[in-house]
N, C-alpha and C. Protein backbone atom coordinates (compact mmCIF):
# COMPACT_ATOMS: atom_id res chain seq x y z
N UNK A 1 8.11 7.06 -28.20
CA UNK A 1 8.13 6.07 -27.17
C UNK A 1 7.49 6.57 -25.90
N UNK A 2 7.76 5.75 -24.96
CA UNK A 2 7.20 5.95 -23.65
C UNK A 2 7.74 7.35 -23.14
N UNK A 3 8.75 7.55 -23.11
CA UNK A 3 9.84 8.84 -22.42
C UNK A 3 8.84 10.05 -23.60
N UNK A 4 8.36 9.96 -24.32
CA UNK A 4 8.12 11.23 -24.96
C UNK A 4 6.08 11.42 -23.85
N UNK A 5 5.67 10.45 -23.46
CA UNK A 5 4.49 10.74 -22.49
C UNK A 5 5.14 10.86 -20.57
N UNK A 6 6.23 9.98 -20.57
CA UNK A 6 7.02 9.98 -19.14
C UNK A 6 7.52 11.18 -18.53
N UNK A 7 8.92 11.79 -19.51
CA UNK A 7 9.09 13.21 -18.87
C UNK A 7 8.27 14.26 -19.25
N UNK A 8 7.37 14.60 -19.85
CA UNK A 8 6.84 15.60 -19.38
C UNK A 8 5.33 15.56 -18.16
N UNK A 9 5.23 14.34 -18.32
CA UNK A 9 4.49 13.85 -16.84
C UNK A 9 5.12 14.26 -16.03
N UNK A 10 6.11 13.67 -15.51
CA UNK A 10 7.01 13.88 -14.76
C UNK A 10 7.37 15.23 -14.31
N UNK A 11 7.96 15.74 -15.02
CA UNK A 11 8.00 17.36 -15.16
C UNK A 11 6.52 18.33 -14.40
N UNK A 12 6.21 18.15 -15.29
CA UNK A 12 4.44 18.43 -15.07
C UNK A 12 4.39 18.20 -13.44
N UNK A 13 4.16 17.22 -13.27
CA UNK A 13 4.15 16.76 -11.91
C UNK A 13 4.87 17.74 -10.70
N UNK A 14 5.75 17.70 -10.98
CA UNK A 14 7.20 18.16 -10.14
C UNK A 14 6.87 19.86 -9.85
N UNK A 15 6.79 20.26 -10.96
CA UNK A 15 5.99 21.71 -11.86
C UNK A 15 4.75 22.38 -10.40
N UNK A 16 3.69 21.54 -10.33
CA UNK A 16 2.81 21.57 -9.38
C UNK A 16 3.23 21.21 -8.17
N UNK A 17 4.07 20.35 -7.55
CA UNK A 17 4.44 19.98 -5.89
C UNK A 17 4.77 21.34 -5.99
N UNK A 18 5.94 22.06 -6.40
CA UNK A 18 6.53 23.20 -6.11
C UNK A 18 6.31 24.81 -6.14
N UNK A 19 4.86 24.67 -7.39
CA UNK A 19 4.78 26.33 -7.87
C UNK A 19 3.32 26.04 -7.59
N UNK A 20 2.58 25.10 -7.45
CA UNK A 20 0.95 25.29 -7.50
C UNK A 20 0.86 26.22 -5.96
N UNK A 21 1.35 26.04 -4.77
CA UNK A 21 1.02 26.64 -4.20
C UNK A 21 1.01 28.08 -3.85
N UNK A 22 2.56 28.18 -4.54
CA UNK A 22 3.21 29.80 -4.58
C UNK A 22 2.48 30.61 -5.60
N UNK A 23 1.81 29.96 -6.13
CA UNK A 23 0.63 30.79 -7.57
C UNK A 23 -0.82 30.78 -7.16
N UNK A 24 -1.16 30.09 -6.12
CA UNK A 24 -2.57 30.37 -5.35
C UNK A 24 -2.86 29.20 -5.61
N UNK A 25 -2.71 28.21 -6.71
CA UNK A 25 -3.89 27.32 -7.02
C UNK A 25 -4.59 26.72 -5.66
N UNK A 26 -5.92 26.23 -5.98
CA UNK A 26 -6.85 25.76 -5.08
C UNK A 26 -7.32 24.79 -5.76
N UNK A 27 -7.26 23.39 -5.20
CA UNK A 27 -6.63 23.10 -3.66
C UNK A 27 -5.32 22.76 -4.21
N UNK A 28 -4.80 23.12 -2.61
CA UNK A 28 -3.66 22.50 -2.43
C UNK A 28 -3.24 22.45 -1.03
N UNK A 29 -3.46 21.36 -0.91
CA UNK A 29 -3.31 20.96 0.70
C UNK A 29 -1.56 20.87 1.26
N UNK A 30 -1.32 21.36 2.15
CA UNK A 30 -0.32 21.58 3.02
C UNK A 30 0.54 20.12 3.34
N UNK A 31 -0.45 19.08 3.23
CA UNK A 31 0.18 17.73 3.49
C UNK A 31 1.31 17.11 2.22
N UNK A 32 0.42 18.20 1.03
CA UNK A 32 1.37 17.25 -0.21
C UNK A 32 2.76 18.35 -0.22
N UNK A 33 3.14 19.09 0.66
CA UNK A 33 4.61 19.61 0.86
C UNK A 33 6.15 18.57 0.59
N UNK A 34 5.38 17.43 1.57
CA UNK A 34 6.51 16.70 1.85
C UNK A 34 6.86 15.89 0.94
N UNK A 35 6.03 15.55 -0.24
CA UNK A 35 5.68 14.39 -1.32
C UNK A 35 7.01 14.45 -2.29
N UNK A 36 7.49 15.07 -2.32
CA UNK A 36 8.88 15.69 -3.42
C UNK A 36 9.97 15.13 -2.28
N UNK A 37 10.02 16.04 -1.55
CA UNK A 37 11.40 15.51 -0.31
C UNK A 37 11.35 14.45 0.20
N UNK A 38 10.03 14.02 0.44
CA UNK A 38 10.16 12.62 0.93
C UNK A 38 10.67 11.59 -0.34
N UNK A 39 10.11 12.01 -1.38
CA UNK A 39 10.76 10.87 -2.35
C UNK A 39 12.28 10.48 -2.63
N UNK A 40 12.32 11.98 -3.18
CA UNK A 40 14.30 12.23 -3.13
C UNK A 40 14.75 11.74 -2.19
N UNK A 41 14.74 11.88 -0.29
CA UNK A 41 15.22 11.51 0.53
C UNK A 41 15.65 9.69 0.54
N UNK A 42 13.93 9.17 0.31
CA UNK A 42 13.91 7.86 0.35
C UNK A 42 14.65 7.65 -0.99
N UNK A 43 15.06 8.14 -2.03
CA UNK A 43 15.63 7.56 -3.25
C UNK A 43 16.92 7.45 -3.33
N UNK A 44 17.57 8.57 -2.48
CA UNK A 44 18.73 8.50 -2.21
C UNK A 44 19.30 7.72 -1.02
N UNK A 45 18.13 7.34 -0.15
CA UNK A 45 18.70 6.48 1.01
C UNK A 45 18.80 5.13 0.48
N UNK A 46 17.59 4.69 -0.52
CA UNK A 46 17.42 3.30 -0.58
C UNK A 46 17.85 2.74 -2.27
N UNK A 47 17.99 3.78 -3.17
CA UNK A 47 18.37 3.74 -4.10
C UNK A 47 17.03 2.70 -4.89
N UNK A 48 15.89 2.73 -4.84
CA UNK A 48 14.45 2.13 -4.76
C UNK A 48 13.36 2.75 -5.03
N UNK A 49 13.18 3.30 -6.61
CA UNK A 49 12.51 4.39 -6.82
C UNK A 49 10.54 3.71 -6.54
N UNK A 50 11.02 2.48 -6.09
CA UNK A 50 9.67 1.72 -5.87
C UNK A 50 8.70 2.12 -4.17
N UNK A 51 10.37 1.90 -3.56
CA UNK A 51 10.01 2.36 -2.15
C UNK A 51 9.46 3.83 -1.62
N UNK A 52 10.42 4.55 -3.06
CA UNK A 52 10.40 5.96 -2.87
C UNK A 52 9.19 6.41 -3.25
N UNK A 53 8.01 5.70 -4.06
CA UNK A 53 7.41 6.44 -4.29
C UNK A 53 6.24 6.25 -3.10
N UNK A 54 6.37 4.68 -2.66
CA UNK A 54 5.60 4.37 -1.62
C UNK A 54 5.47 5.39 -0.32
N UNK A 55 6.89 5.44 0.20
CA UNK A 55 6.63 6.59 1.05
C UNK A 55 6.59 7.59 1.39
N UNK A 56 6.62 8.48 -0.08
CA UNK A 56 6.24 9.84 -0.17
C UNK A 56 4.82 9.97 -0.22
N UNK A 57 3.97 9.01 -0.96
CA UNK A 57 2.39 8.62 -1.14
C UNK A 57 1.70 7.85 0.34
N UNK A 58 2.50 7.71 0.68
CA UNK A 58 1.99 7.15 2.08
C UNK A 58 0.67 7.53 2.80
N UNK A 59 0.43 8.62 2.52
CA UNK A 59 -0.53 9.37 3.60
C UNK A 59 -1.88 9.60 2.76
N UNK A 60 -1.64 8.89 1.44
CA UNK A 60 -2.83 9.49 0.22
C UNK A 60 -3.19 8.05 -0.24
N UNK A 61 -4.32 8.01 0.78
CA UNK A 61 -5.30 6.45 0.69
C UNK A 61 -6.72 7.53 -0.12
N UNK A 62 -7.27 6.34 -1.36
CA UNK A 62 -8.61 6.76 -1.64
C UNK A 62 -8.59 7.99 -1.82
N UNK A 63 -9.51 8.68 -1.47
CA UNK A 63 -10.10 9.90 -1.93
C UNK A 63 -8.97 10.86 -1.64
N UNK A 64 -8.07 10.75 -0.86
CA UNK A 64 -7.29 11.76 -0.72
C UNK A 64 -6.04 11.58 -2.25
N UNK A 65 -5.80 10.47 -2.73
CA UNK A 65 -4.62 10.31 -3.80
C UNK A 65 -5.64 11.27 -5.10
N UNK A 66 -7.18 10.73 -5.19
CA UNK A 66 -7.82 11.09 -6.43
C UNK A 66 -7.86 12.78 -5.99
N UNK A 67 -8.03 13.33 -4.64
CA UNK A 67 -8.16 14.74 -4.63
C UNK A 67 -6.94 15.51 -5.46
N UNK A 68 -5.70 14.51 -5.47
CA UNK A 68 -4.34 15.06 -5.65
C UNK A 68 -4.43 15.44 -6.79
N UNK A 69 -4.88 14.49 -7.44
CA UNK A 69 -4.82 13.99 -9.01
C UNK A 69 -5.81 15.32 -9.78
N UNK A 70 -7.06 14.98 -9.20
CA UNK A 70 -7.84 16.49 -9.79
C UNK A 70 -6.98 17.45 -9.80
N UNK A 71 -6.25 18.09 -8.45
CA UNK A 71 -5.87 19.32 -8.52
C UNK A 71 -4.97 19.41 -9.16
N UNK A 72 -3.77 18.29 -9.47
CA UNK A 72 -2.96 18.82 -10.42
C UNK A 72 -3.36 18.68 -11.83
N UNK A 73 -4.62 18.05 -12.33
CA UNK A 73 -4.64 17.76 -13.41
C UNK A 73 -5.64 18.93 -13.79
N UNK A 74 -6.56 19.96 -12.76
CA UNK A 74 -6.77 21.43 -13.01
C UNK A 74 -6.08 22.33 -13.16
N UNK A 75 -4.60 22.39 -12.48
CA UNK A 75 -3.54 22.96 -12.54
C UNK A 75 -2.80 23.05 -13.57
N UNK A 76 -2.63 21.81 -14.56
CA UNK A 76 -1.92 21.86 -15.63
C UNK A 76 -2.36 22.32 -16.71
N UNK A 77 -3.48 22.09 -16.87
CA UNK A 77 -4.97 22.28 -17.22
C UNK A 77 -5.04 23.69 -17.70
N UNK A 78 -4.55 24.54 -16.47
CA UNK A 78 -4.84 26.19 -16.53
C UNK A 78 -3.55 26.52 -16.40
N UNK A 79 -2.37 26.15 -17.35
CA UNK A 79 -1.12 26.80 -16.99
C UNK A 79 -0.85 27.41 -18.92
N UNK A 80 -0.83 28.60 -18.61
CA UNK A 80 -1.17 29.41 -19.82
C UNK A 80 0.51 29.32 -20.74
């Protein structure tokens, strides 16, 4: 089913906000820090995993969401 492509997206995902930077990868911009805490915060305030994702992504219009996307999808890419 869906959950067998969902959590390890997910995972995956989570995987890179937290360790891509502490392992060097390049890029990784300083802005996507907040993208994890801001979600949790807003998920637990609003109980709205719709809202939550809105305003953790907030700041990643266009080229900046697709920059995201490359780097974690090089990142996962090269995780041995």
């Amino acid at each position: 089913g869906k959950a067998d492509i969902y959590y390890p997206q997910g995972w995956s995902f989570i995987y890179f906000l937290r360790e891509a930077e502490k392992l060097g990868h390049q890029p990784f911009k300083p802005e996507w820090n907040h993208i994890l805490k801001d979600y949790l915060d807003t998920l637990v305030e609003t109980n709205d995993p719709d809202k939550a994702v809105e305003f953790a992504f907030r700041d990643l219009k266009g080229g900046a969401m697709a920059e995201l996307q490359t780097s974690y999808r090089d990142f996962i890419v090269a995780l041995k």
